[in-house]
N, C-alpha and C. Protein backbone atom coordinates (compact mmCIF):
# COMPACT_ATOMS: atom_id res chain seq x y z
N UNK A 1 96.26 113.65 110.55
CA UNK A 1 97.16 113.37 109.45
C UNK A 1 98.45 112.78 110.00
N UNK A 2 99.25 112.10 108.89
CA UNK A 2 100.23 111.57 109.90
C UNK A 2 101.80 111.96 108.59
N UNK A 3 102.47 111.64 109.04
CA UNK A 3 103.78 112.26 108.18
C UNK A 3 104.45 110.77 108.78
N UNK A 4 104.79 110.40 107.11
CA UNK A 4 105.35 109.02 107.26
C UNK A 4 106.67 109.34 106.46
N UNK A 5 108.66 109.36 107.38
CA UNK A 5 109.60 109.26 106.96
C UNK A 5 110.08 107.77 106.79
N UNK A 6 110.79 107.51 105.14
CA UNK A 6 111.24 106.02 105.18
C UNK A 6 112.51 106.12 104.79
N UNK A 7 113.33 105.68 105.09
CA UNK A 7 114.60 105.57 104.96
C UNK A 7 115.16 104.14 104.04
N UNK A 8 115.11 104.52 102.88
CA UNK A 8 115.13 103.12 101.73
C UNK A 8 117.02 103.25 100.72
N UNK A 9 117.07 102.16 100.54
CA UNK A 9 117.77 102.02 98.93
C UNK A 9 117.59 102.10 98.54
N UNK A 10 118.56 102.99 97.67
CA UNK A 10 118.17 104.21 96.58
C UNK A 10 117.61 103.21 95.22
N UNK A 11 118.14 102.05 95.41
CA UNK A 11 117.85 101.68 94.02
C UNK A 11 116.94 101.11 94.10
N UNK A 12 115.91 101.34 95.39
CA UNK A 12 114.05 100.82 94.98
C UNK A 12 113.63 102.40 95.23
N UNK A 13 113.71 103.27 95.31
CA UNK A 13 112.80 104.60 94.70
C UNK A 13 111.99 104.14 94.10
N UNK A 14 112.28 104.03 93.01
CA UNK A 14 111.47 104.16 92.03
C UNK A 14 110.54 102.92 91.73
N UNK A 15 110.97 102.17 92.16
CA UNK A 15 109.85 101.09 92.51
C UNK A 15 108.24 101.27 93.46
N UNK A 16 108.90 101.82 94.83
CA UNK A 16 108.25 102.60 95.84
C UNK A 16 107.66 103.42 95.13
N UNK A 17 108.03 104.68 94.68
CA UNK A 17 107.55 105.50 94.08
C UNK A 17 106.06 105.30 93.19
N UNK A 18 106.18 104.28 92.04
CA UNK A 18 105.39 103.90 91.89
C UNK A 18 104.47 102.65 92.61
N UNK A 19 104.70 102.07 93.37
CA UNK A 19 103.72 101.12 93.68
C UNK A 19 102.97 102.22 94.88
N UNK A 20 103.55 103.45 95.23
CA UNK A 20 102.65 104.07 96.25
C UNK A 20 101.89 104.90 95.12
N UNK A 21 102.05 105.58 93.94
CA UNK A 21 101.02 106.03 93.06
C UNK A 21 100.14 105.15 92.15
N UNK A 22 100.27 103.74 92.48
CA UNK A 22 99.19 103.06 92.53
C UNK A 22 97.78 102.73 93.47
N UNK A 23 98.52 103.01 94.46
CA UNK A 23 97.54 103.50 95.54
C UNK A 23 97.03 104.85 96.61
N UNK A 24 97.17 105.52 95.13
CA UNK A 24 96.67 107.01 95.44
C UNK A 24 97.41 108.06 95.93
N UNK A 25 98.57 107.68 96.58
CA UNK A 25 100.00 108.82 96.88
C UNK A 25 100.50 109.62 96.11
N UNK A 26 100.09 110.88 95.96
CA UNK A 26 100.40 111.56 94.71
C UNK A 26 101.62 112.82 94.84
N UNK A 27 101.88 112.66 96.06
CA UNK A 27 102.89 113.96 96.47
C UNK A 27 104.18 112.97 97.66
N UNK A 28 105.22 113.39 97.96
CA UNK A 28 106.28 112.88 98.69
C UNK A 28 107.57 114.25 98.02
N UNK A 29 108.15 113.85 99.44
CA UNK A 29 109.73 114.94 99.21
C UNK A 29 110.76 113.82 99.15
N UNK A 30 111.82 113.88 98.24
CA UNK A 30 112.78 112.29 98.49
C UNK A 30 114.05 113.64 98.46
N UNK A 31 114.62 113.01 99.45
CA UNK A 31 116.28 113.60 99.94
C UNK A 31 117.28 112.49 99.84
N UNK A 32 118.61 112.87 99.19
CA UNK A 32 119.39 111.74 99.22
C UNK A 32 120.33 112.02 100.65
N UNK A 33 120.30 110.96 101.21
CA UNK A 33 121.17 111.15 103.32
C UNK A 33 121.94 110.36 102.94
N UNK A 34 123.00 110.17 103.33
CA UNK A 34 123.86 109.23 104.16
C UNK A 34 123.53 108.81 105.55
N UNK A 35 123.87 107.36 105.93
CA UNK A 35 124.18 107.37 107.58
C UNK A 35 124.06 105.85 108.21
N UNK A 36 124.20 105.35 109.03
CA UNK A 36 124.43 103.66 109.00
C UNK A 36 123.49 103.81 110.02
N UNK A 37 123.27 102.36 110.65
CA UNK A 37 122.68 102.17 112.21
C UNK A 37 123.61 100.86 112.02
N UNK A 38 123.09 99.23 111.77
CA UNK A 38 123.34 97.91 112.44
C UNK A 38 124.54 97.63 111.38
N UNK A 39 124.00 98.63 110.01
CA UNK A 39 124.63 97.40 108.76
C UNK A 39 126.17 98.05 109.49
N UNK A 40 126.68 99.54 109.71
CA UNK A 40 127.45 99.81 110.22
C UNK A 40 128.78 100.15 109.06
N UNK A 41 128.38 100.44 108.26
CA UNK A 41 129.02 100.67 106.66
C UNK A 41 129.98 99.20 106.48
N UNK A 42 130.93 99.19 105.52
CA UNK A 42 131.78 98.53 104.82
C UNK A 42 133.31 98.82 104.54
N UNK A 43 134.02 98.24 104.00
CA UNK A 43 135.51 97.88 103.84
C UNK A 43 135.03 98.45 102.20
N UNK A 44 136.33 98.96 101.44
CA UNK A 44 136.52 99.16 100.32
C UNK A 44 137.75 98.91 99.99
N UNK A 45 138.21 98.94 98.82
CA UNK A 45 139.57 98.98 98.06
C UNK A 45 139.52 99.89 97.25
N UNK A 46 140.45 100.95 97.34
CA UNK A 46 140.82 101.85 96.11
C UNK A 46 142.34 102.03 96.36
N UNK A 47 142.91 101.91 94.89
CA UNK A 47 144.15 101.79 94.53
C UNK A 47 144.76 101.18 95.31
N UNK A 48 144.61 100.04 95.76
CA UNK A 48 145.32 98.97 96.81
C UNK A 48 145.19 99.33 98.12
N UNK A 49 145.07 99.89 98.72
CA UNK A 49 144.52 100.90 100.01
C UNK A 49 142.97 100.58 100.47
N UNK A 50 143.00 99.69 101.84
CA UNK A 50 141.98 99.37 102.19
C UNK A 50 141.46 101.02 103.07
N UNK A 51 139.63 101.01 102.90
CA UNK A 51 139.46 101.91 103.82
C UNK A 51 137.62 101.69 104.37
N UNK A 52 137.61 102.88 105.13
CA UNK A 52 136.24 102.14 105.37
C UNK A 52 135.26 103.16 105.47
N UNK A 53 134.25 103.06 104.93
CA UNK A 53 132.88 103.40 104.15
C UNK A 53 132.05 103.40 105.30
N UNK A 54 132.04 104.89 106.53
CA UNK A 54 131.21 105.05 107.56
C UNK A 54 129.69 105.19 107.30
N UNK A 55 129.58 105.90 106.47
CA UNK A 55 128.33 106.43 106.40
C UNK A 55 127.89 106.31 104.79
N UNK A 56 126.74 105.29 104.40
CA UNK A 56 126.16 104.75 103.28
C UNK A 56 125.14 105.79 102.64
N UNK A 57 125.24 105.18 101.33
CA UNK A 57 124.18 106.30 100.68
C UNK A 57 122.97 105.75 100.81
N UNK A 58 121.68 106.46 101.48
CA UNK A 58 120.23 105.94 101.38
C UNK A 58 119.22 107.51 100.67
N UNK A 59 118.08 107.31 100.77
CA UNK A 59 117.27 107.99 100.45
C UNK A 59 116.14 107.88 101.33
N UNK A 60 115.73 109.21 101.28
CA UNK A 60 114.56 109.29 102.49
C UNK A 60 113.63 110.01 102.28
N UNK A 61 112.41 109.47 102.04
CA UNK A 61 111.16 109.92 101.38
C UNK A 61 109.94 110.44 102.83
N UNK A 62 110.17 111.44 102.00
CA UNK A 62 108.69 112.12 103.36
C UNK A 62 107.25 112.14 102.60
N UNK A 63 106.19 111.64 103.10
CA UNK A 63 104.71 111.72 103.01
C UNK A 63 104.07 112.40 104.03
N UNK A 64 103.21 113.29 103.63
CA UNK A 64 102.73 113.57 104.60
C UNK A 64 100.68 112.85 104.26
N UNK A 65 99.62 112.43 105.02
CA UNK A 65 98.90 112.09 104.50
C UNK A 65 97.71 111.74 105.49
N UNK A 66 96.40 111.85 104.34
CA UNK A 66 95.42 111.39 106.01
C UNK A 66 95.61 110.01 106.43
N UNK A 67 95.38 110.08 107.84
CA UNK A 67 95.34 109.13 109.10
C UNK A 67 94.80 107.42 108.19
N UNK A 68 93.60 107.92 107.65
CA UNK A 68 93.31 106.90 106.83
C UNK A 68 94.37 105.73 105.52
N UNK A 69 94.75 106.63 105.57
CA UNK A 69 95.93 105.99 104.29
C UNK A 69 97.05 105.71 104.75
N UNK A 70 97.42 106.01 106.11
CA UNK A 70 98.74 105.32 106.76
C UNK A 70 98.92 103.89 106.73
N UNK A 71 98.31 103.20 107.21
CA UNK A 71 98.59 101.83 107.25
C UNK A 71 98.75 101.19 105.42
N UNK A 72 98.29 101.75 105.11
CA UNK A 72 98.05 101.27 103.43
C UNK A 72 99.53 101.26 102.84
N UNK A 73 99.86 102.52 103.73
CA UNK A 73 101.37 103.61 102.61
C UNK A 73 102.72 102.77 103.55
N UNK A 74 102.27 102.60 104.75
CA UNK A 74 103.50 101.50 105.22
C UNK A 74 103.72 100.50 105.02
N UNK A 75 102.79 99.62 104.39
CA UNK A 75 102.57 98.51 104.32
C UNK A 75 103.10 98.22 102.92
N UNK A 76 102.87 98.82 102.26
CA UNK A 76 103.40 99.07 100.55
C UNK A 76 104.60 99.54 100.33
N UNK A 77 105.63 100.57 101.51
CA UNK A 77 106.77 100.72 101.70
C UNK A 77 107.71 99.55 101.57
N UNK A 78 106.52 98.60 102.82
CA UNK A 78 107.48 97.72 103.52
C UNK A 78 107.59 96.44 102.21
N UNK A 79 106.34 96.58 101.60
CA UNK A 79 106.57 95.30 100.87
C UNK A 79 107.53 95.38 99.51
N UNK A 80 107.77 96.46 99.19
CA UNK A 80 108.39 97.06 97.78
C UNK A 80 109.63 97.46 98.02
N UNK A 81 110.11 97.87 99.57
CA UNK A 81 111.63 97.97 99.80
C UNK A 81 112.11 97.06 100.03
N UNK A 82 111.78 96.04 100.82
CA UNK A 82 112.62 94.81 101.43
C UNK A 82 112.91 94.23 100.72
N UNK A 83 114.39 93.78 100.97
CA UNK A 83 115.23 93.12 100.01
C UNK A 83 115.56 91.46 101.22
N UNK A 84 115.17 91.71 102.56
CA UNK A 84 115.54 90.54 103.40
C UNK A 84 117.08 90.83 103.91
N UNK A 85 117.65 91.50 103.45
CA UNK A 85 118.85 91.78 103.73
C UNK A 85 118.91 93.28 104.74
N UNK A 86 120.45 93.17 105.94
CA UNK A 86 120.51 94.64 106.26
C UNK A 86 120.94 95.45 105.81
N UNK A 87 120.04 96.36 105.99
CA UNK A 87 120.06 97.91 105.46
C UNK A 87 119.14 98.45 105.01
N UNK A 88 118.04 97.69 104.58
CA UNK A 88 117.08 98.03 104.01
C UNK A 88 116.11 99.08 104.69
N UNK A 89 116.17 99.75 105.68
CA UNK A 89 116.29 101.14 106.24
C UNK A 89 114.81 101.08 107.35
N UNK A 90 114.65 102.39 107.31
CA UNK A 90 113.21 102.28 108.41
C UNK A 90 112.59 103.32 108.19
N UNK A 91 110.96 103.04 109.13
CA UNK A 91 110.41 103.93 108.51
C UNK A 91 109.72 104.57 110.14
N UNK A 92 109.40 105.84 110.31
CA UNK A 92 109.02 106.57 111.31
C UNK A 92 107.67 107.66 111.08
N UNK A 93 106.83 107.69 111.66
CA UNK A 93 105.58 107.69 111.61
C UNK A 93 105.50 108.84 112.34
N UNK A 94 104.85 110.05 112.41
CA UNK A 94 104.62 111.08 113.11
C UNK A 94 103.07 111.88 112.99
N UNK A 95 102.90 112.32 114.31
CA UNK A 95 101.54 112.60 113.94
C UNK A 95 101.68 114.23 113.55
N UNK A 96 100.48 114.69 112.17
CA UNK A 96 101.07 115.83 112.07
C UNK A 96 99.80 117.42 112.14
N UNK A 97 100.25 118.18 112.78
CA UNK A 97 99.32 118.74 114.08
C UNK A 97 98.37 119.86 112.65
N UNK A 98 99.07 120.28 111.52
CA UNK A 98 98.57 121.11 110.85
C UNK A 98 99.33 121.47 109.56
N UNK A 99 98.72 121.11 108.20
CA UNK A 99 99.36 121.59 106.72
C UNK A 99 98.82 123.10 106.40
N UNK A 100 99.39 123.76 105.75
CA UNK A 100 98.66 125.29 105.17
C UNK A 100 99.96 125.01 103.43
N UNK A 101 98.68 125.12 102.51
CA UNK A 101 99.45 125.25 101.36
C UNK A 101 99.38 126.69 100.82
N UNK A 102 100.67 127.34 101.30
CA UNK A 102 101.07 128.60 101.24
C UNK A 102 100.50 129.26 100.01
N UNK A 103 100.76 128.88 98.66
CA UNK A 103 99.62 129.69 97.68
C UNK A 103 98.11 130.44 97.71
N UNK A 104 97.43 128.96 98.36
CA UNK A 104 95.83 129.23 98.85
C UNK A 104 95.29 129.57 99.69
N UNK A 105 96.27 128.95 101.01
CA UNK A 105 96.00 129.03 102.73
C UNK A 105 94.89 128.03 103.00
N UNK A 106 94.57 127.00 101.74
CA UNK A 106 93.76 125.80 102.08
C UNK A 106 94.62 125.30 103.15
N UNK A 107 93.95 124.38 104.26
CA UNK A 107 94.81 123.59 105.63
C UNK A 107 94.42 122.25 105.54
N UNK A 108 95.31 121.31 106.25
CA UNK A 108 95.07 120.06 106.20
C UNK A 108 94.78 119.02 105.26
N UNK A 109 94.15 118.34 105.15
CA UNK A 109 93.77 117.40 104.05
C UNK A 109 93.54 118.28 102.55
N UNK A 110 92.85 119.07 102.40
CA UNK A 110 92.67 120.15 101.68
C UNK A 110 94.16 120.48 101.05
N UNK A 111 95.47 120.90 101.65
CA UNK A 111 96.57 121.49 101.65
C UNK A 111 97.08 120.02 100.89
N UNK A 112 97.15 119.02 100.94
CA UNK A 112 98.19 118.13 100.80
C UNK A 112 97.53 117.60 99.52
């Protein structure tokens, strides 16, 4: 199984969201983060007072899922977040050693 984190703009969620429950993704955890890498935040103005905007608002969606459906679920990330522009975030792939869904104690594929 593999546990796929993506780090997107908030304002394609819900785009993502659904174009991955078009292709069978029926569970994900979404957390709202802050935090920059290249884009490196921005300049603002409030009340005439320049200042600067370290750390941006993103969202970061966890999947966890079989091995089989990885390439499918990145690929559909990638095509439904990208805007061509920076910031549009990243995504990190992990392999994942064992699920137990605490109600049943079903494991693995079963669990998710």
């Amino acid at each position: 199984m593999k546990k796929i984190e993506a780090i997107i703009k908030p304002f394609k969620l819900d785009d993502v969201r659904e174009a991955l429950s078009d292709i069978g993704i029926t569970g994900m955890t979404v957390t709202e983060v802050r935090g920059f890498g290249r884009q490196k935040g921005h300049t603002e103005l409030y009340r005439g007072a320049e200042y600067m905007v370290d750390f941006l608002p993103k969202v970061k969606m966890e999947i966890v899922i079989a091995d089989e459906l990885a390439g499918q679920c990145i690929e559909t990330i990638i095509e439904v977040a990208q805007t061509g522009k920076i910031g549009d975030g990243k995504i990190f792939v992990y392999d994942v050693e064992r699920v137990i869904r605490i109600r049943t104690g079903e494991e693995n594929e079963n669990a998710v």
